[in-house]
C-alpha atoms as a PDB file:
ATOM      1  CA  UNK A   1       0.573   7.398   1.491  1.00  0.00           C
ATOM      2  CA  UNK A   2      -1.614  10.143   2.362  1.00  0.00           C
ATOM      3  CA  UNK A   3      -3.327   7.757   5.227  1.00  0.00           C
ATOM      4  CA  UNK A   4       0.033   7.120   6.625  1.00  0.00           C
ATOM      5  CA  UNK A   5       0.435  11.211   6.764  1.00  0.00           C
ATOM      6  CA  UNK A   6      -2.682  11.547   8.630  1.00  0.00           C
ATOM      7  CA  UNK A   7      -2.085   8.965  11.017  1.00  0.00           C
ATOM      8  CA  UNK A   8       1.561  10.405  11.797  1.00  0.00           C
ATOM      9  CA  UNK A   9      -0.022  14.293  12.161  1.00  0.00           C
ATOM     10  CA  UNK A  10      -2.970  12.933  14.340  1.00  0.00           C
ATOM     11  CA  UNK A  11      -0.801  10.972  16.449  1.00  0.00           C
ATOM     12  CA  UNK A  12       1.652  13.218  17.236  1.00  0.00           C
ATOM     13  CA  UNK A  13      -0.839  15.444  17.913  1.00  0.00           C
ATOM     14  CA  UNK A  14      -2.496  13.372  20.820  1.00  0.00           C
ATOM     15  CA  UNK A  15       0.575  12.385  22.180  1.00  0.00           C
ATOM     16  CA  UNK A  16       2.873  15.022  23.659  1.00  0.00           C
ATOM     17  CA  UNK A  17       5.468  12.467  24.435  1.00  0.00           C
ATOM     18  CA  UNK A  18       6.926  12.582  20.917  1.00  0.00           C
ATOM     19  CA  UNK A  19       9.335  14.519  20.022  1.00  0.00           C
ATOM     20  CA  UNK A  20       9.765  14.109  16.140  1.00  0.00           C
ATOM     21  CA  UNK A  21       7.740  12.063  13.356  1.00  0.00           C
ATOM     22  CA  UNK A  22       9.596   9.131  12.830  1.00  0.00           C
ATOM     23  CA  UNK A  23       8.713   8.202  16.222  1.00  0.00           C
ATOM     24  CA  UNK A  24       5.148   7.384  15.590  1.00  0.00           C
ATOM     25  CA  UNK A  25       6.971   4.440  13.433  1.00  0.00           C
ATOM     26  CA  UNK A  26       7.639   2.506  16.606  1.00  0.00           C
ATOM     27  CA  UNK A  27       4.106   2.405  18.136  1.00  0.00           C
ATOM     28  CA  UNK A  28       2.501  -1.023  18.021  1.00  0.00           C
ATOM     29  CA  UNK A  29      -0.560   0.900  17.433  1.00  0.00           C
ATOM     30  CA  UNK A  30       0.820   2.766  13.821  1.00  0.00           C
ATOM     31  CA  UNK A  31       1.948  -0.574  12.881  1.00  0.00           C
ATOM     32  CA  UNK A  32      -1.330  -2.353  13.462  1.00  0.00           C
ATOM     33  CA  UNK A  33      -2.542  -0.492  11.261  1.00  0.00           C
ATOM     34  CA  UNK A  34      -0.119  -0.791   8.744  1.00  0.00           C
ATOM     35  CA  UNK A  35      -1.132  -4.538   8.941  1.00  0.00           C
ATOM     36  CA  UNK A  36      -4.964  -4.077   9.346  1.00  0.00           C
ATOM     37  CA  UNK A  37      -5.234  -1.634   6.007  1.00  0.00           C
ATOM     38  CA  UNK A  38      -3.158  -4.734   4.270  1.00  0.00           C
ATOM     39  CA  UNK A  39      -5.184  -7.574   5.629  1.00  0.00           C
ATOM     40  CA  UNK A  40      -8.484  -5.434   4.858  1.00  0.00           C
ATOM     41  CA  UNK A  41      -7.638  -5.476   0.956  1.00  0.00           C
ATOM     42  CA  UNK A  42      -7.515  -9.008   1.024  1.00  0.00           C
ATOM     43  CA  UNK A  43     -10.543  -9.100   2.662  1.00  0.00           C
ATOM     44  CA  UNK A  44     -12.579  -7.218   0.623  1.00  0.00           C
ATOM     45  CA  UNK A  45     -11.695  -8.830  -2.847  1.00  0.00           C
ATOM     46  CA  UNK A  46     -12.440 -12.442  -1.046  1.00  0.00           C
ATOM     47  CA  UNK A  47      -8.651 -13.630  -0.151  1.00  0.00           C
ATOM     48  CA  UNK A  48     -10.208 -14.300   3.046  1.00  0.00           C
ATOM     49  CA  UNK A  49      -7.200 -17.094   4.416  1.00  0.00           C
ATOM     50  CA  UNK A  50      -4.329 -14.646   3.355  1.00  0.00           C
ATOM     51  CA  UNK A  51      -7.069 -11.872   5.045  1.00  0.00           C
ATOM     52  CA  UNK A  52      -6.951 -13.669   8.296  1.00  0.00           C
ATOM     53  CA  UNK A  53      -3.100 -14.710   8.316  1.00  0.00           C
ATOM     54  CA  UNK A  54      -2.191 -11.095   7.719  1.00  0.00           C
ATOM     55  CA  UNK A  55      -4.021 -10.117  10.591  1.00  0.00           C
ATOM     56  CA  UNK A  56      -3.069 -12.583  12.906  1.00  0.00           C
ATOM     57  CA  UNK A  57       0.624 -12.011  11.877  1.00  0.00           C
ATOM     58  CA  UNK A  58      -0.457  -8.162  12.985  1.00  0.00           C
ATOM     59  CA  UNK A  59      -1.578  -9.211  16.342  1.00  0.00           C
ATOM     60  CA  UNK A  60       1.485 -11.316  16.944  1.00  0.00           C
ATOM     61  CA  UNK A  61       3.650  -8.886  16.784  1.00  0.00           C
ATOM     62  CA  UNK A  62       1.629  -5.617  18.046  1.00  0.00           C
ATOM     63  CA  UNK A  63      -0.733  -7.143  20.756  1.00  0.00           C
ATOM     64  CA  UNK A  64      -3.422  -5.446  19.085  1.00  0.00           C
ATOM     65  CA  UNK A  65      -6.475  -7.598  17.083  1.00  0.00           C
ATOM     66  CA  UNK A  66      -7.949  -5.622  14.229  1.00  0.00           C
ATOM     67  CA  UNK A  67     -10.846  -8.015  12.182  1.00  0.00           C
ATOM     68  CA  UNK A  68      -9.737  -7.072   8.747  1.00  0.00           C
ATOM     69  CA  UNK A  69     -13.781  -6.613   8.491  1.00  0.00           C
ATOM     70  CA  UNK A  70     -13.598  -4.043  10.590  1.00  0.00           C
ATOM     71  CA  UNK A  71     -14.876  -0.390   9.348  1.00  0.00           C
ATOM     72  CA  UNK A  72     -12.004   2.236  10.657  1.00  0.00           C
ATOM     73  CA  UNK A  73     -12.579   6.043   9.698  1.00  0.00           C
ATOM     74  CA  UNK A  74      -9.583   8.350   9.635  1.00  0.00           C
ATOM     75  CA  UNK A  75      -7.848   9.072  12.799  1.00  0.00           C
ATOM     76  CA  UNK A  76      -7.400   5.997  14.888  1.00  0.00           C
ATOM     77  CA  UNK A  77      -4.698   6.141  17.149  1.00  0.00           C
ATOM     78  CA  UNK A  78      -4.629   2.980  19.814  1.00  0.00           C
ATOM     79  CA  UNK A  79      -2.330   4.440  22.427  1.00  0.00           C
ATOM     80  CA  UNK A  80       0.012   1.443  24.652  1.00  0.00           C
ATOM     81  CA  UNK A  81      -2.343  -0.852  22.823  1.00  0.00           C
ATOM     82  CA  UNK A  82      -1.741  -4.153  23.895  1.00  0.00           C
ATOM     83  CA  UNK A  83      -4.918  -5.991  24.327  1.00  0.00           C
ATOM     84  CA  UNK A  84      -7.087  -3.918  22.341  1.00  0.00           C
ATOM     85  CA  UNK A  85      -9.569  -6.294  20.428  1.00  0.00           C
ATOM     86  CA  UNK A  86     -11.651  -4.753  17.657  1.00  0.00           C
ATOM     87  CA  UNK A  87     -14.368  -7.339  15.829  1.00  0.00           C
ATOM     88  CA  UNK A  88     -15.383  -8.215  12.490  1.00  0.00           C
ATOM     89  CA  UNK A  89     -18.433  -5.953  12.082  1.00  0.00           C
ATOM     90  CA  UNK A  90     -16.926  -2.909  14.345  1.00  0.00           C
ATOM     91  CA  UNK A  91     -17.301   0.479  12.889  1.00  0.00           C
ATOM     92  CA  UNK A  92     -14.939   3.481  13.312  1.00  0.00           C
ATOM     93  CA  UNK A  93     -15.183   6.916  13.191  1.00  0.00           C
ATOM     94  CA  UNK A  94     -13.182   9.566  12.417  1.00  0.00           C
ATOM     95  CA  UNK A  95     -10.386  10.953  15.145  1.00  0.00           C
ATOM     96  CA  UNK A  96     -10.494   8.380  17.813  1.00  0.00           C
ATOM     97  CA  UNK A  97      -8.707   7.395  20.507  1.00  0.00           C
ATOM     98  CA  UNK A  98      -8.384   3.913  22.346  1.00  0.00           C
ATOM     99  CA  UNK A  99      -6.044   3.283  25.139  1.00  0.00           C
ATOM    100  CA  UNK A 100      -4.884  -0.442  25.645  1.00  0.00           C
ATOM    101  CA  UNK A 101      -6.719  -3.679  27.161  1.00  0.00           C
ATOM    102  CA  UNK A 102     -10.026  -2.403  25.040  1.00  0.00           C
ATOM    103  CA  UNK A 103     -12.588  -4.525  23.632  1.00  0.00           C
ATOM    104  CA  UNK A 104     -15.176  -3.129  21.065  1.00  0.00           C
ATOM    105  CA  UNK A 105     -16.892  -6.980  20.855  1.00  0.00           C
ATOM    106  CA  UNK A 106     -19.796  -8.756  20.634  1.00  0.00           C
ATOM    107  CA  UNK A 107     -21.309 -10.885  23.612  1.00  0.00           C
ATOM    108  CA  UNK A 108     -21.996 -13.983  21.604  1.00  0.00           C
ATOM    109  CA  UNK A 109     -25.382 -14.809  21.499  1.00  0.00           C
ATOM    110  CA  UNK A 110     -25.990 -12.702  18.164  1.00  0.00           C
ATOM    111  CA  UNK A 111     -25.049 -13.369  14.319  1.00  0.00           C
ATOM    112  CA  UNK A 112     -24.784 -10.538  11.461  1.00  0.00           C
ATOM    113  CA  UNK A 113     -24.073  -7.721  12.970  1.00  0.00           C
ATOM    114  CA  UNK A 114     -22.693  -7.666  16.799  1.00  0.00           C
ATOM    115  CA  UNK A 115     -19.894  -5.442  17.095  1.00  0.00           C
ATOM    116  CA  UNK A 116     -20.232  -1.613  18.105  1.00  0.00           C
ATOM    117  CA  UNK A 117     -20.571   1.567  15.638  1.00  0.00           C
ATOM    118  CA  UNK A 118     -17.626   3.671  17.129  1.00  0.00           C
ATOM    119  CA  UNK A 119     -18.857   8.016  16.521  1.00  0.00           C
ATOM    120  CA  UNK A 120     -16.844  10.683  15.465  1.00  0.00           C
ATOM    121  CA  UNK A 121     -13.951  12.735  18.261  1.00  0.00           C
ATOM    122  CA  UNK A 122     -14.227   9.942  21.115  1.00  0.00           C
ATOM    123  CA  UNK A 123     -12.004   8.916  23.630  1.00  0.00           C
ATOM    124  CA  UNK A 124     -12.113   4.977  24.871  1.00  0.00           C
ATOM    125  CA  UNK A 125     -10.490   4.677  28.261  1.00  0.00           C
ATOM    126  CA  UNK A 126      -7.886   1.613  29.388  1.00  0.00           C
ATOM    127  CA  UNK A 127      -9.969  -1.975  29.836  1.00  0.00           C
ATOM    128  CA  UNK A 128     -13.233  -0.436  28.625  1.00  0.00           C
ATOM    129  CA  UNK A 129     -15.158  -2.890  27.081  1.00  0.00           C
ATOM    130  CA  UNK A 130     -18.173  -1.969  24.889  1.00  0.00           C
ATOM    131  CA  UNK A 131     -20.004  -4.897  23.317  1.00  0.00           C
ATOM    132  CA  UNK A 132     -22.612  -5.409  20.957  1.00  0.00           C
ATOM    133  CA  UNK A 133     -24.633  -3.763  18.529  1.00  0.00           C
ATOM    134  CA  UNK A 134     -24.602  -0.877  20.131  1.00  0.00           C
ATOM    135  CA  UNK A 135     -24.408   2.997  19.294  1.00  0.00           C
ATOM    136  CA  UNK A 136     -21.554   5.288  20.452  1.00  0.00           C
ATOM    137  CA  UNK A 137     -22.421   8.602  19.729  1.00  0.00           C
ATOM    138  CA  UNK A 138     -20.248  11.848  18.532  1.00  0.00           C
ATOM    139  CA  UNK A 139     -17.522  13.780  21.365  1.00  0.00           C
ATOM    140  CA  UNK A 140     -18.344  10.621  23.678  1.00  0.00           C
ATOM    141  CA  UNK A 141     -15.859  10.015  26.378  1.00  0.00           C
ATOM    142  CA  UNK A 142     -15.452   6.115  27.693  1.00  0.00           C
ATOM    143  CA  UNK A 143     -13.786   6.543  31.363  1.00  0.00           C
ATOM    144  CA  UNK A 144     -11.054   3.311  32.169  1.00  0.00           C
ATOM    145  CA  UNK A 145     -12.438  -0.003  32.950  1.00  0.00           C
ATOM    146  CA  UNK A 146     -16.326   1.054  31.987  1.00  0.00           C
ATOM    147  CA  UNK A 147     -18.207  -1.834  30.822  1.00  0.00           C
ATOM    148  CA  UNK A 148     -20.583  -0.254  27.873  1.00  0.00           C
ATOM    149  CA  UNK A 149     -23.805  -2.602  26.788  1.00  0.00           C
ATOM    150  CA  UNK A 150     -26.312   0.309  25.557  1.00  0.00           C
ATOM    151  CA  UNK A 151     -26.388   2.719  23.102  1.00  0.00           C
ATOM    152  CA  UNK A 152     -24.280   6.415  24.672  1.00  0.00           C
ATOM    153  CA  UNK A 153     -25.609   9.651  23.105  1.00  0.00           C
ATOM    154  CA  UNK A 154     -23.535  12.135  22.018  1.00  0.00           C
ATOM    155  CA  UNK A 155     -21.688  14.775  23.864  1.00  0.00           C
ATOM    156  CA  UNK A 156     -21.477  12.650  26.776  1.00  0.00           C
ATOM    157  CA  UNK A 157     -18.981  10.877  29.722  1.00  0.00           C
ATOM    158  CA  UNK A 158     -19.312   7.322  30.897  1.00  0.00           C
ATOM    159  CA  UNK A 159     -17.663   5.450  33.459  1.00  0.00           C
ATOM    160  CA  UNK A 160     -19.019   2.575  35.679  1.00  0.00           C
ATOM    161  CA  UNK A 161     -19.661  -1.222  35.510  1.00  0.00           C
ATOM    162  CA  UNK A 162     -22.362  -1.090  33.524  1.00  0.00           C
ATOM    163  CA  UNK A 163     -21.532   2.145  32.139  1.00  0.00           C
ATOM    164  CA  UNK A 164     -23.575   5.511  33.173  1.00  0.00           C
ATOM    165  CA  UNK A 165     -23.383   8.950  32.329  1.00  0.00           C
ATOM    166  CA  UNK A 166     -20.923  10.680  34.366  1.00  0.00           C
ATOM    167  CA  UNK A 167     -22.723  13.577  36.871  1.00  0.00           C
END
């Protein structure tokens, strides 16, 4: 119960459209991770059918795709987040935030690992896509529709098809 706390405190406190708690229990976001933490315990002790029904069940009725593989830290909050895709060998930081249509996917030509390690305190803009096995790096900010293939440092803003550091 403590996660659900800490989702509930961070959200509210990154969206100033709420105006008490129990509102956080309507966003597709909270509940796909209600479904993702579920499908995730199945995962990990090998139920991996059940794994993948829960999490298609999750995406059904949220819009959002979690791969119950998927490494999330604390603090995720996925903001109007219908479309957001997030693969099977993704990792999370802590305190993020991801607006909707975003993909954090591989580009299909690799096996093992192909999804993107996610830092700590960044911000992933509406239809940004960042794919591969890339590196996001610490207070990174991912402007709307950027297109991210290589590794971002930290302390850093990109925007552009392919992404670049913002002047």
């Amino acid at each position: 119960m403590n996660f659900i706390r800490k989702e509930i405190v961070f959200i509210m406190e990154n969206d100033p459209s709420l105006k008490r708690w129990y509102e956080v229990l309507l966003f597709p976001g909270f509940k796909a991770l209600i479904y993702y933490k579920i499908s995730r315990f199945f995962y990990l002790r090998g139920f991996y059918f059940l794994s993948r029904w829960i999490c298609y069940k999750g995406r059904r009725k949220t819009g959002i795709e979690i791969h119950p593989g998927a490494v999330i830290g604390d603090n995720l909050f996925i903001d109007h987040g219908m479309g957001v895709v997030i693969g099977e060998t993704c990792k999370i930081g802590n305190n993020v935030v991801i607006y909707q249509g975003v993909t954090l996917g591989g580009t299909g030509k690799e096996s093992g690992k192909r999804h993107p390690n996610i830092g700590n305190n960044v911000f992933i803009g509406a239809g940004a896509k960042i794919l591969g096995n890339i590196n996001i790096g610490n207070n990174v900010k991912i402007g709307a529709g950027a297109v991210v293939l290589d590794d971002v440092i930290d302390n850093v803003t990109v925007v552009g098809v392919p992404a670049r550091k913002a002047k």
